[in-house]
C-alpha atoms as a PDB file:
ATOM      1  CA  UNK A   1       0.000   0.000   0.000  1.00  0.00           C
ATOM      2  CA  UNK A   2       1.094   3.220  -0.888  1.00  0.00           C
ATOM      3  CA  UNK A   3       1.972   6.448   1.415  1.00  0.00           C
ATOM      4  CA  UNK A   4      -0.794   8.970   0.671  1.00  0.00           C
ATOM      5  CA  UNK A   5       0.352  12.495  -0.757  1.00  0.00           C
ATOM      6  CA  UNK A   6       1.299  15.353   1.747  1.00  0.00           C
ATOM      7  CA  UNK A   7       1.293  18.449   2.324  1.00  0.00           C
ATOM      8  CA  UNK A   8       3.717  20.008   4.668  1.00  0.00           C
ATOM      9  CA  UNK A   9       2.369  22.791   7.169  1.00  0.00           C
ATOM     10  CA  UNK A  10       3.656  25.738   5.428  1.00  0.00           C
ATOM     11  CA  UNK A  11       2.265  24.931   1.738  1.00  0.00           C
ATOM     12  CA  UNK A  12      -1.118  24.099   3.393  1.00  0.00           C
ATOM     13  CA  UNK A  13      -1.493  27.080   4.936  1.00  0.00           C
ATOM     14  CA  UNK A  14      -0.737  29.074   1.934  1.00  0.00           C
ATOM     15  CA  UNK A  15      -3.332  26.779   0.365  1.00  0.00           C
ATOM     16  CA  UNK A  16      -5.919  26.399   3.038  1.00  0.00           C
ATOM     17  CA  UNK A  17      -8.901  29.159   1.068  1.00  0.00           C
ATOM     18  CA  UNK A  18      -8.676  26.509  -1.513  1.00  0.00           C
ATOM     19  CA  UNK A  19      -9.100  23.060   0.375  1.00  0.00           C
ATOM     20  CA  UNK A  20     -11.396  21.105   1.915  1.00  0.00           C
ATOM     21  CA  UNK A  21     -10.203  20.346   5.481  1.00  0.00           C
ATOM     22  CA  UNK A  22     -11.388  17.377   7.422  1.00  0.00           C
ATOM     23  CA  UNK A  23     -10.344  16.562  10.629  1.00  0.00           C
ATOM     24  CA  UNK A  24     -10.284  12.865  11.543  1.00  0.00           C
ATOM     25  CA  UNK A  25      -9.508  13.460  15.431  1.00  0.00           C
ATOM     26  CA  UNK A  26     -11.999  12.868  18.422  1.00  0.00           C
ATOM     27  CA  UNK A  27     -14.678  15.700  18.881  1.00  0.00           C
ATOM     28  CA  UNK A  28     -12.362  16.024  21.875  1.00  0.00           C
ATOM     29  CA  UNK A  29      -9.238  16.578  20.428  1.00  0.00           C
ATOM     30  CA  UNK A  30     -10.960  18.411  17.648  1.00  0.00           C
ATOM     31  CA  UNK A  31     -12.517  20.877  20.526  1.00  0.00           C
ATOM     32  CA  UNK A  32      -8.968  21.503  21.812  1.00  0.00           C
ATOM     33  CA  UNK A  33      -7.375  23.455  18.037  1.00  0.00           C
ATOM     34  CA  UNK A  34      -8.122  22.618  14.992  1.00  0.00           C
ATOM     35  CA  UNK A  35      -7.056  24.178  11.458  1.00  0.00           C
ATOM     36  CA  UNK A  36      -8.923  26.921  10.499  1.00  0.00           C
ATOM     37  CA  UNK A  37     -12.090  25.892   8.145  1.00  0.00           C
ATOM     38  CA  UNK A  38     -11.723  22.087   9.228  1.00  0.00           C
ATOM     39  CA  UNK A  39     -14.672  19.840   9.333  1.00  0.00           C
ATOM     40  CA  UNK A  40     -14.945  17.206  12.364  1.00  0.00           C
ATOM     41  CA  UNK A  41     -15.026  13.912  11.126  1.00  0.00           C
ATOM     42  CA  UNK A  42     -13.743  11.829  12.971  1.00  0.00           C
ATOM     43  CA  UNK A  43     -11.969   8.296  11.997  1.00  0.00           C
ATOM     44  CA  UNK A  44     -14.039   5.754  12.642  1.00  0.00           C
ATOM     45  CA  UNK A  45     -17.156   7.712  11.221  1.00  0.00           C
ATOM     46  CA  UNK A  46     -15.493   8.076   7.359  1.00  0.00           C
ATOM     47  CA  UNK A  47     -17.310   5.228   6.041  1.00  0.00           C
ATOM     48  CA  UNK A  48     -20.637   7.516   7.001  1.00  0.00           C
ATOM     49  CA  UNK A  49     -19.464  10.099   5.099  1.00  0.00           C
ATOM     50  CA  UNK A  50     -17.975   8.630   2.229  1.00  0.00           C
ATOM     51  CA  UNK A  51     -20.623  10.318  -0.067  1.00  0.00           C
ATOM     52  CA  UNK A  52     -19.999  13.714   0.802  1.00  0.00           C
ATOM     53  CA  UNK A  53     -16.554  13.698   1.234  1.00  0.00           C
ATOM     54  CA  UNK A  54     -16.398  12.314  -2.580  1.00  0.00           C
ATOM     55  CA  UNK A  55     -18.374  15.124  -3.720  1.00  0.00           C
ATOM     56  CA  UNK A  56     -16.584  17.296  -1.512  1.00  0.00           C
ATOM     57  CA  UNK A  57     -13.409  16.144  -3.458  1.00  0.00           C
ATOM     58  CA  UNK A  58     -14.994  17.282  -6.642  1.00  0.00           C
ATOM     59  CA  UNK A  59     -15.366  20.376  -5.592  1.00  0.00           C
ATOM     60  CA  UNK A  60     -11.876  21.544  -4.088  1.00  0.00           C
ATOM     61  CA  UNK A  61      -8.967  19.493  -2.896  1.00  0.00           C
ATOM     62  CA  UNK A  62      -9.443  17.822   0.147  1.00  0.00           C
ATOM     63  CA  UNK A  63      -6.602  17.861   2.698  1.00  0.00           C
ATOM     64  CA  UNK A  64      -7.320  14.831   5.684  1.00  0.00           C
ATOM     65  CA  UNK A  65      -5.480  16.183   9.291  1.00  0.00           C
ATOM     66  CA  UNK A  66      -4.985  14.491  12.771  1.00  0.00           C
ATOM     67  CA  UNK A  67      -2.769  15.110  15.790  1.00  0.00           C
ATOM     68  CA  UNK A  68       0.056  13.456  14.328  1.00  0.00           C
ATOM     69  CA  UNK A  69      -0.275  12.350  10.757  1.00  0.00           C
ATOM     70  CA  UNK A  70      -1.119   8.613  11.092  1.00  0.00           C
ATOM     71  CA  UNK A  71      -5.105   8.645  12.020  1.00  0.00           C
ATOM     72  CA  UNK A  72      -4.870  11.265   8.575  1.00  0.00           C
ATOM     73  CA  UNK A  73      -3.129   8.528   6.483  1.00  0.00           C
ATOM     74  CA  UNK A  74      -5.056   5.994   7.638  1.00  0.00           C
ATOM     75  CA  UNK A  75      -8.121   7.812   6.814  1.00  0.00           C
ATOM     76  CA  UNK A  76      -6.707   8.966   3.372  1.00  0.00           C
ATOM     77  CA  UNK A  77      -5.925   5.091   2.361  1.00  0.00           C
ATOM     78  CA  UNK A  78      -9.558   4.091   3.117  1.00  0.00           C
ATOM     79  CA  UNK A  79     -10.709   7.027   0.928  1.00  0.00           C
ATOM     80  CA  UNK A  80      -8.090   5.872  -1.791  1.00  0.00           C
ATOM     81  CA  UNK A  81      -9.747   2.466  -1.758  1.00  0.00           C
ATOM     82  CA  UNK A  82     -13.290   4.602  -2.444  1.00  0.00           C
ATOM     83  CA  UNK A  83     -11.651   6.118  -5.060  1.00  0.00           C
ATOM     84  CA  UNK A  84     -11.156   9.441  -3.008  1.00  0.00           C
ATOM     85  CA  UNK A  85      -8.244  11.196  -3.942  1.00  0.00           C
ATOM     86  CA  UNK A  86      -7.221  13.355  -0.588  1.00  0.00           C
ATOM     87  CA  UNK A  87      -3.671  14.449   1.054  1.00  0.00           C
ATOM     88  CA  UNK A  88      -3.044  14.123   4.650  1.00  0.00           C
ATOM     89  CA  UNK A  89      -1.184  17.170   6.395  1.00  0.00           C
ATOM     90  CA  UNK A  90       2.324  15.948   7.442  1.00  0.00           C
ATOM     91  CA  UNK A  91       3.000  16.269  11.120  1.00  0.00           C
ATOM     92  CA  UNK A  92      -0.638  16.644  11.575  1.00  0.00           C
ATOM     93  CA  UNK A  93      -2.151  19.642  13.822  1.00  0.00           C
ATOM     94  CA  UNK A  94       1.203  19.572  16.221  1.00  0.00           C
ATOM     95  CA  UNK A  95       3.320  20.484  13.250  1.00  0.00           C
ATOM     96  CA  UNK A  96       0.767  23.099  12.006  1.00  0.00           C
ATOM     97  CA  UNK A  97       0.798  24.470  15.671  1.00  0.00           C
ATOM     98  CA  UNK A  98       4.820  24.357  16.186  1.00  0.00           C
ATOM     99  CA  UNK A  99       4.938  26.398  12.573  1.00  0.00           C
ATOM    100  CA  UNK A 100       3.469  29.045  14.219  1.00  0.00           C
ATOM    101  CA  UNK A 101       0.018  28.303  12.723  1.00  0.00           C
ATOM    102  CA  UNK A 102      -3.375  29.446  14.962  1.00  0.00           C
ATOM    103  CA  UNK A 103      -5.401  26.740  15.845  1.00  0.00           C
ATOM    104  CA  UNK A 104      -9.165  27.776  16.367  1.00  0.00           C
ATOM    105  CA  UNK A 105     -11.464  26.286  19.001  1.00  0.00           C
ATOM    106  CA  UNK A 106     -15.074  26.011  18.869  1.00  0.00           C
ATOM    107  CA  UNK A 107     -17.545  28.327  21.102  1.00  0.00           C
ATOM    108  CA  UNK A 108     -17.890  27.414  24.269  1.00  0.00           C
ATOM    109  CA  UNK A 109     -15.824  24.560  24.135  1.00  0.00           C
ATOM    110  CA  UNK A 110     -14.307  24.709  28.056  1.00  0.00           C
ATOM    111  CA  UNK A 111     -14.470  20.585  28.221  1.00  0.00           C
ATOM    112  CA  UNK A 112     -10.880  19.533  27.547  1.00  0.00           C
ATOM    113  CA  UNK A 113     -10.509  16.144  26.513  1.00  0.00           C
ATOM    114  CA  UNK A 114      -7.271  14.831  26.027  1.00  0.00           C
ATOM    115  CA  UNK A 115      -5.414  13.647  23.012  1.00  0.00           C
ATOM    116  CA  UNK A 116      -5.771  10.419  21.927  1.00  0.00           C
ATOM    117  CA  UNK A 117      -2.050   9.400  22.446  1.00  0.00           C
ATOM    118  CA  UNK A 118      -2.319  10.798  25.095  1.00  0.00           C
ATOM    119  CA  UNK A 119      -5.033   8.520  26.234  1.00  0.00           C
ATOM    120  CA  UNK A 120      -3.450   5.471  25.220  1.00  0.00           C
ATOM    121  CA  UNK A 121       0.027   6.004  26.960  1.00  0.00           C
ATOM    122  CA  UNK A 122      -2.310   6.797  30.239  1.00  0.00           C
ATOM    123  CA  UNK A 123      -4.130   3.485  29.205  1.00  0.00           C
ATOM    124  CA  UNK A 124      -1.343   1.071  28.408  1.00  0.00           C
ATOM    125  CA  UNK A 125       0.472   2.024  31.558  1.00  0.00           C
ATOM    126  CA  UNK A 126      -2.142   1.918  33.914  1.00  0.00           C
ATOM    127  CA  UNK A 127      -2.398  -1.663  32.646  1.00  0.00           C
ATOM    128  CA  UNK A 128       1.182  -2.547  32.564  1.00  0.00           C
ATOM    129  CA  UNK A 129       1.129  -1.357  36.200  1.00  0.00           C
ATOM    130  CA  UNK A 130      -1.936  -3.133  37.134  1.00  0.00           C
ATOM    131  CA  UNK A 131      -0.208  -6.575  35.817  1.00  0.00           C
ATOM    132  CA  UNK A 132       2.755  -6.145  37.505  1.00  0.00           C
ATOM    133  CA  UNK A 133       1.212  -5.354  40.756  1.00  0.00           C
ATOM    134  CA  UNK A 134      -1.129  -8.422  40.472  1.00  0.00           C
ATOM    135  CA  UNK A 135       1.314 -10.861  39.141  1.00  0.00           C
ATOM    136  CA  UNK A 136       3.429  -9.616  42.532  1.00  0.00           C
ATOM    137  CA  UNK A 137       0.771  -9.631  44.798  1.00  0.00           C
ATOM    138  CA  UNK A 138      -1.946 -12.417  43.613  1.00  0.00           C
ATOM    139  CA  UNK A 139      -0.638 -14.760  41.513  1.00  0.00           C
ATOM    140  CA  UNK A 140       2.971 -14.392  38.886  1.00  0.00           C
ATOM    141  CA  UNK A 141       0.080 -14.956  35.777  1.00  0.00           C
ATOM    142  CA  UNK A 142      -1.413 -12.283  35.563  1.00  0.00           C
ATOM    143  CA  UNK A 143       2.287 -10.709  34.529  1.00  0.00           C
ATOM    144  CA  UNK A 144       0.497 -11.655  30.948  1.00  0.00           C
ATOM    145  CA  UNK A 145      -1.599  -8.882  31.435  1.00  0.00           C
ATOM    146  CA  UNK A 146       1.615  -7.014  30.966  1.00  0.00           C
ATOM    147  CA  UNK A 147       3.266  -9.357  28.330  1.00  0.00           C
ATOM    148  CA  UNK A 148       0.010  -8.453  26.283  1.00  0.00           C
ATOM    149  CA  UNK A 149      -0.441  -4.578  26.228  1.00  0.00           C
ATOM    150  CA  UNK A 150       3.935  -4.595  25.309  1.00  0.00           C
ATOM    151  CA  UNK A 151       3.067  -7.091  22.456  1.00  0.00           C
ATOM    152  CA  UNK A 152       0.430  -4.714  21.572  1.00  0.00           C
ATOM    153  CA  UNK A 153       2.336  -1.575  21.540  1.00  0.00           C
ATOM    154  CA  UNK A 154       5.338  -3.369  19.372  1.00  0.00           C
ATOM    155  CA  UNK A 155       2.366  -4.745  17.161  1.00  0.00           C
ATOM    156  CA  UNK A 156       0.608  -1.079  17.138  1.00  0.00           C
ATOM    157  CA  UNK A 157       4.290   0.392  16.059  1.00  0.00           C
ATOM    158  CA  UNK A 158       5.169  -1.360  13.395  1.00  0.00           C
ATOM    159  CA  UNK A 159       1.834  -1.323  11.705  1.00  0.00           C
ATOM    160  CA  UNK A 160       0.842   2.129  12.087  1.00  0.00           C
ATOM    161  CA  UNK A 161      -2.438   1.312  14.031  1.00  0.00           C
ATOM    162  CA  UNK A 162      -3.803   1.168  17.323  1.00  0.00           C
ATOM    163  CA  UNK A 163      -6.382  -0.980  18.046  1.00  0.00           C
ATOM    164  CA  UNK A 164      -6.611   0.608  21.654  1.00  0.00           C
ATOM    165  CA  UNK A 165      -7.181   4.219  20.358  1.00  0.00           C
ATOM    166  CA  UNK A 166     -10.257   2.382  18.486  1.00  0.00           C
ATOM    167  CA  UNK A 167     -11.751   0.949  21.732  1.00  0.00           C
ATOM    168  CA  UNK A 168     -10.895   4.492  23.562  1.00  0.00           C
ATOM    169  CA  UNK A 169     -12.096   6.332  20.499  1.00  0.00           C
ATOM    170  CA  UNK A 170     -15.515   4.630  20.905  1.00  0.00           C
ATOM    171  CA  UNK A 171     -15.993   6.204  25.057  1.00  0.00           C
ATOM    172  CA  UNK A 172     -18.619   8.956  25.112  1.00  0.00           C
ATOM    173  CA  UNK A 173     -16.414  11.905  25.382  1.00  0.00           C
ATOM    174  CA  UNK A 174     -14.140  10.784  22.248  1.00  0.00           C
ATOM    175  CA  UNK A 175     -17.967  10.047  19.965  1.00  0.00           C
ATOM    176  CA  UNK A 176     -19.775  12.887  17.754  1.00  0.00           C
ATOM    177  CA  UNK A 177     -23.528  13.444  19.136  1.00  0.00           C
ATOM    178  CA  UNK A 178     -25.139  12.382  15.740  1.00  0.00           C
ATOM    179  CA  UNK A 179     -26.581  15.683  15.465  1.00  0.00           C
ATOM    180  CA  UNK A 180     -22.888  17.114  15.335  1.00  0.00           C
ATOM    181  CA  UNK A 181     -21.729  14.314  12.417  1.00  0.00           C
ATOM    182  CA  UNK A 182     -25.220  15.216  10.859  1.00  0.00           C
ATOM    183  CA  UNK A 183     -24.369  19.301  10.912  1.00  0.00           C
ATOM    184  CA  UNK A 184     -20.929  18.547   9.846  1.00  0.00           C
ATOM    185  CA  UNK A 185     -21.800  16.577   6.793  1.00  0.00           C
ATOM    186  CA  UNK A 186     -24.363  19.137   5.900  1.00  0.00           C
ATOM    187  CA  UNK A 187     -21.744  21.600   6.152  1.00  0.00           C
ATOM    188  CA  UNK A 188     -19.577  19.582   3.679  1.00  0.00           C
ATOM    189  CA  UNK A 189     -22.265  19.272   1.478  1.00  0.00           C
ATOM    190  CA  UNK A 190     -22.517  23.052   1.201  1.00  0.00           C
ATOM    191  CA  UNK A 191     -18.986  23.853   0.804  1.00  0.00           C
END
């Protein structure tokens, strides 16, 4: 499979009146800065929109942005396989923030929710720690518990995924309301 194309932080922003930005992060994360313009859709709802976001991409060029790059690519290889063309943002919103880029945040928006990586290093090692601790003071098997979240991690490196962000990504803070996802892809529609 292919690396999608990218844009780096300074050409997008040059670019940005001319793109279609969505934002594959957490409403969350998305709550906390996001590019100017960008739509909240996050991840594990671009099947929904697969529709709009193609007609989207008929209309302008549509640039795909996360915290870091990978949720972006991710996102941008399932639209490739829908016969999407899209380009993720490299470095995601933390490079577009270090450039000296504003981030905007919604209205109201005083809930912080944190990051997803964030989330999963608070995760993993809460359950690393919980292993340990049981495998010294219960019984030495439950040191699997441990074994399994490091096999994880190595897995979730080398493949670019992380199938804990997709169980953490599914808690109520990290989900759209529907209404949201439904004013969002309205909003795409009319862009």
């Amino acid at each position: 499979m292919t690396t999608p194309a990218a844009l780096g932080a300074g050409e997008a922003r040059t670019r940005l009146h001319e793109l279609t930005v969505i934002d594959v992060r957490t409403p969350g994360e998305y709550a906390a800065g996001h590019l100017p313009g960008a739509l909240n859709i996050p991840l594990n709802h671009i099947q929904r929109a697969l529709s709009d976001i193609r007609d989207a991409a008929h209309r302008k060029d549509v640039l795909v942005v996360c915290a870091s790059g990978a949720r972006s690519e991710n996102a941008c290889r399932i639209l490739a396989g829908n016969n999407i063309t899209t380009t993720t943002l490299s470095g995601g919103t933390g490079a577009w923030a270090a450039g000296g880029h504003e981030l905007h945040r919604p209205q109201g928006s005083a809930r912080t929710v944190w990051g997803m990586e964030r989330q999963v290093r608070l995760t993993a090692g809460a359950l690393v720690l919980l292993g340990l601790l049981l495998g010294v003071l219960v019984h030495p098997a439950f040191q699997i518990l441990s074994a399994g979240i490091a096999g994880g991690l190595v897995f979730s490196a080398l493949t670019n995924t992380c199938g804990m962000a997709a169980v953490l990504a599914k808690l109520p803070y990290n989900r759209p309301r529907s209404h949201d996802l439904d004013r969002t892809l309205a909003e795409l529609r009319s862009r």
